[in-house]
Protein backbone atom coordinates (compact mmCIF):
# COMPACT_ATOMS: atom_id res chain seq x y z
CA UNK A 1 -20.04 20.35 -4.13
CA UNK A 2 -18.35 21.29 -7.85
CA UNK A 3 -20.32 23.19 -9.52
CA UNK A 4 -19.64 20.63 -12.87
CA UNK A 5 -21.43 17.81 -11.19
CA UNK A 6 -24.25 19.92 -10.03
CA UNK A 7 -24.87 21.03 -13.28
CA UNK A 8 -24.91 17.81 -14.32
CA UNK A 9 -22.23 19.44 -16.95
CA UNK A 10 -19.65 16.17 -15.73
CA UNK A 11 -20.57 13.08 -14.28
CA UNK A 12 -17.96 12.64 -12.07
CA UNK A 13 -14.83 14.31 -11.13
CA UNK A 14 -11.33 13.61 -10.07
CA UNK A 15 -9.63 14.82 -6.96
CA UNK A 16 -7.25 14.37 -3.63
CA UNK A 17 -10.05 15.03 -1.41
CA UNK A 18 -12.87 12.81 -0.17
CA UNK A 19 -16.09 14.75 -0.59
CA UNK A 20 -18.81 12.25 0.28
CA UNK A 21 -21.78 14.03 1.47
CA UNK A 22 -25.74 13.99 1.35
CA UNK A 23 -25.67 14.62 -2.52
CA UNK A 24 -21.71 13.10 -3.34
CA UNK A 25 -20.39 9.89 -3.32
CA UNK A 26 -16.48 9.71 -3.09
CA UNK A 27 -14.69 6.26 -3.70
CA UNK A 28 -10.66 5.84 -3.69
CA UNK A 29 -9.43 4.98 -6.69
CA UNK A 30 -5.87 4.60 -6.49
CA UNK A 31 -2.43 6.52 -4.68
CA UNK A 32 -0.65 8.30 -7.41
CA UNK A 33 3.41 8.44 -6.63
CA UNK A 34 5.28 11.03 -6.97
CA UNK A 35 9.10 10.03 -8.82
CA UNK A 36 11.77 12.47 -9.75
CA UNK A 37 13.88 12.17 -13.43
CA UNK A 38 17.32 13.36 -13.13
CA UNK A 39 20.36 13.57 -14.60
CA UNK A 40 22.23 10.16 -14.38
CA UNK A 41 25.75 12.31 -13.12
CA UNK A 42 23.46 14.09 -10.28
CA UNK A 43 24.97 12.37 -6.77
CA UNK A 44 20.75 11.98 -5.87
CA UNK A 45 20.72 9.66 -8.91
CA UNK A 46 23.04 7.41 -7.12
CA UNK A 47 20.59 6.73 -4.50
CA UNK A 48 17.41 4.42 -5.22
CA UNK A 49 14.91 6.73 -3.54
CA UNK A 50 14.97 10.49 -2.73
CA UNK A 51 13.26 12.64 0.09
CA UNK A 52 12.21 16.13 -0.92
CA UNK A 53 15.31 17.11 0.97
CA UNK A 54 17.25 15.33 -1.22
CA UNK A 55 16.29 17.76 -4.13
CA UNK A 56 16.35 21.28 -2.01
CA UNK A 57 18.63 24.10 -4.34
CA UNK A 58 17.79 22.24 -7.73
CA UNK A 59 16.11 23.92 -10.79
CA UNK A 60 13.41 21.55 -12.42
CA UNK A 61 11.59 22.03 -15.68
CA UNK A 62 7.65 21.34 -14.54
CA UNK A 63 4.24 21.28 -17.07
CA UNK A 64 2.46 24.05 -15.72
CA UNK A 65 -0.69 22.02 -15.52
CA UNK A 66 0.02 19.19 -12.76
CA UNK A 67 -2.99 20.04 -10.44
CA UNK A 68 -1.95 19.27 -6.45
CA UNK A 69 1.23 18.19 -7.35
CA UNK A 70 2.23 21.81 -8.04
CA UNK A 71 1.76 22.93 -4.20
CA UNK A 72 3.60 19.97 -2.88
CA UNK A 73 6.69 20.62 -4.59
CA UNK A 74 6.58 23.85 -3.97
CA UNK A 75 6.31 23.76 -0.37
CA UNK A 76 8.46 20.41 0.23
CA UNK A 77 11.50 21.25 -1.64
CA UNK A 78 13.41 24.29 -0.54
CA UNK A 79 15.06 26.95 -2.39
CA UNK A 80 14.29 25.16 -5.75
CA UNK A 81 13.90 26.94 -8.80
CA UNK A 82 10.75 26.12 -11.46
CA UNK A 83 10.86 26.35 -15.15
CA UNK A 84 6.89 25.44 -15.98
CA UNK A 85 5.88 24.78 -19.47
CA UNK A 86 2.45 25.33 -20.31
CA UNK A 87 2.97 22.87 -23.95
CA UNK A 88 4.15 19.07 -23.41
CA UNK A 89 5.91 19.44 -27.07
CA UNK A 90 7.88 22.46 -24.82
CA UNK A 91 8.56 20.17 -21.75
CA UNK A 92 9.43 17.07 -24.17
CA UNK A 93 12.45 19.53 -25.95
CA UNK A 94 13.70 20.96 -22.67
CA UNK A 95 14.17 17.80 -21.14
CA UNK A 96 15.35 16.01 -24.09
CA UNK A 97 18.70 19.18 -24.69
CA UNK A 98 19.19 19.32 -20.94
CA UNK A 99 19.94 18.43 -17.67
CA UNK A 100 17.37 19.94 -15.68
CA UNK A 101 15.54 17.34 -13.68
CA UNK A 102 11.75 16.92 -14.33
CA UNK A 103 9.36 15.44 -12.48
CA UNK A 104 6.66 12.16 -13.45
CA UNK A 105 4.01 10.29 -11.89
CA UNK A 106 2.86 6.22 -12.01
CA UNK A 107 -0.50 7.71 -13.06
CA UNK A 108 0.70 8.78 -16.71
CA UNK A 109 2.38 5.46 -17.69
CA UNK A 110 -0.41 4.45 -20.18
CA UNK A 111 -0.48 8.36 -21.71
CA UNK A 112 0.17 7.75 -25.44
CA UNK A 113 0.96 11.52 -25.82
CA UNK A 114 4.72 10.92 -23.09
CA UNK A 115 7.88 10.33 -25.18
CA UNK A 116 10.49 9.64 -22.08
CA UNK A 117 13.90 10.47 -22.59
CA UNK A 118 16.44 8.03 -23.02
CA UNK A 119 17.32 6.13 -20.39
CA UNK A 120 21.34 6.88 -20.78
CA UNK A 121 20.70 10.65 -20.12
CA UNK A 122 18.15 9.94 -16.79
CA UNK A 123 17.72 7.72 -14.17
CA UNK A 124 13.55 7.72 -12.19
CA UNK A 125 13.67 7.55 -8.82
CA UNK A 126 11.10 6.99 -6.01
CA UNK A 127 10.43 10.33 -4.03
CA UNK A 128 10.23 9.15 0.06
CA UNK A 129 7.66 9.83 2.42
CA UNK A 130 4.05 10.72 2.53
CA UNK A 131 3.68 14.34 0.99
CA UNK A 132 4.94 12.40 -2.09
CA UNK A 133 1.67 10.20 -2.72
CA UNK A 134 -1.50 11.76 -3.34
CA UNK A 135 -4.67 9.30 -2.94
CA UNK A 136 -7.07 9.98 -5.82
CA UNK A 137 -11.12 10.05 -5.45
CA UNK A 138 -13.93 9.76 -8.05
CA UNK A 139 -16.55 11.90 -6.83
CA UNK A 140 -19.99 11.35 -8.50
CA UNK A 141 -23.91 12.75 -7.45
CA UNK A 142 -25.80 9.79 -5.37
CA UNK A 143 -28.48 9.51 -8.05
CA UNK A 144 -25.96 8.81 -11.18
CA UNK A 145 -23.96 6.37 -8.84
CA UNK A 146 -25.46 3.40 -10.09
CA UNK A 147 -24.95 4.50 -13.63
CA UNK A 148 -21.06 5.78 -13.30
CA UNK A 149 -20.38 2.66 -11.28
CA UNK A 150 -19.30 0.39 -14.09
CA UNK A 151 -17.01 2.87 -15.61
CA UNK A 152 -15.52 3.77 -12.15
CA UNK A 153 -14.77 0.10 -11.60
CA UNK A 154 -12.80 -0.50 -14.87
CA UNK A 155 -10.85 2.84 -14.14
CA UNK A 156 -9.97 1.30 -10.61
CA UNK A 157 -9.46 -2.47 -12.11
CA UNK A 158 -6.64 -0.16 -14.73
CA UNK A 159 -5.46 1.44 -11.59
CA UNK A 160 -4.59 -1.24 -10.07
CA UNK A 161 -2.22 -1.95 -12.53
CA UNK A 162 0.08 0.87 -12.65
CA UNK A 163 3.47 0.96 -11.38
CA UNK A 164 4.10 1.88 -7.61
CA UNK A 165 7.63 2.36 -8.40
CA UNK A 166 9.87 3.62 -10.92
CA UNK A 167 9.91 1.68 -13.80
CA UNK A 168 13.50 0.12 -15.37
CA UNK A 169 16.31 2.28 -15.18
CA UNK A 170 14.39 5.74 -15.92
CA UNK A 171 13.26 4.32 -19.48
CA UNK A 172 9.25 3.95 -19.08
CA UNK A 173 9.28 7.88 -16.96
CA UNK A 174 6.39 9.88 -17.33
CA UNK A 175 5.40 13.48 -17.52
């Protein structure tokens, strides 16, 4: 059980596994997609959808802080090369002055802090397969369930709205 909800420090938490149990209650709350930026010359960004194949040899510029996300791409693309940034304002200026691909999810769209980079220098496309979809749960203690369950509903009614696919022409990416 995390220690946070225990503690009674958080009352819930966020993560990609379900840990319902005598004390926990885990509920889906949405699939969070995995989608690649990259430069619009690339041959990968002729393509509408790329496997983790796709991208093996490439050097991307990553945030430093994108939970599971960070062990999938490091085991499912080969011999790739990772520039992380522990500052967004960091990430934002690398990928703005270069080419180095960069990688965004459907679950940032509504993050007012993302300035995407215009759409004439990259092109979002759709990672395939399942490593590249992570199903998120909202874990909360039994006894608060009742009093979480409200808030967990709007989050899943604002889930249900995000994108599933890259958005028009790499314009609306995310980091």
């Amino acid at each position: 059980m995390p220690e946070e909800l225990t503690d009674d420090r958080l009352g819930m938490v966020f993560t990609t596994t379900d840990l319902t149990g005598p004390d926990l209650i885990s509920q889906p709350l949405g699939v969070e997609h995995l989608f690649v930026n990259l430069d619009r010359f690339l041959p990968q960004a002729n393509q509408t959808a790329v496997s983790f194949k796709d991208l093996a040899g490439l050097s991307f510029v990553v945030l430093d802080d994108i939970g599971a996300w960070k062990d999938v791409i490091g085991k499912e693309i080969e011999d790739a090369h990772f520039m992380c940034q522990d500052e967004r304002d960091a990430m934002d200026e690398i990928t703005r002055y270069s080419n180095f691909p960069y990688f965004t999810t459907n679950v940032t769209a509504a993050d007012p802090s993302y300035h995407p980079v215009p759409a004439n220098n990259r092109v979002e496309r759709s990672i395939k397969g399942p490593k590249a979809e992570l199903t998120i749960y909202v874990t909360v203690k039994r006894q608060r369930q009742t009093q979480v369950q409200p808030l967990v509903d709007r989050l899943k009614a604002a889930w249900a709205k995000l994108p599933t696919t890259p958005t028009t022409g790499g314009t609306n990416v995310l980091k």
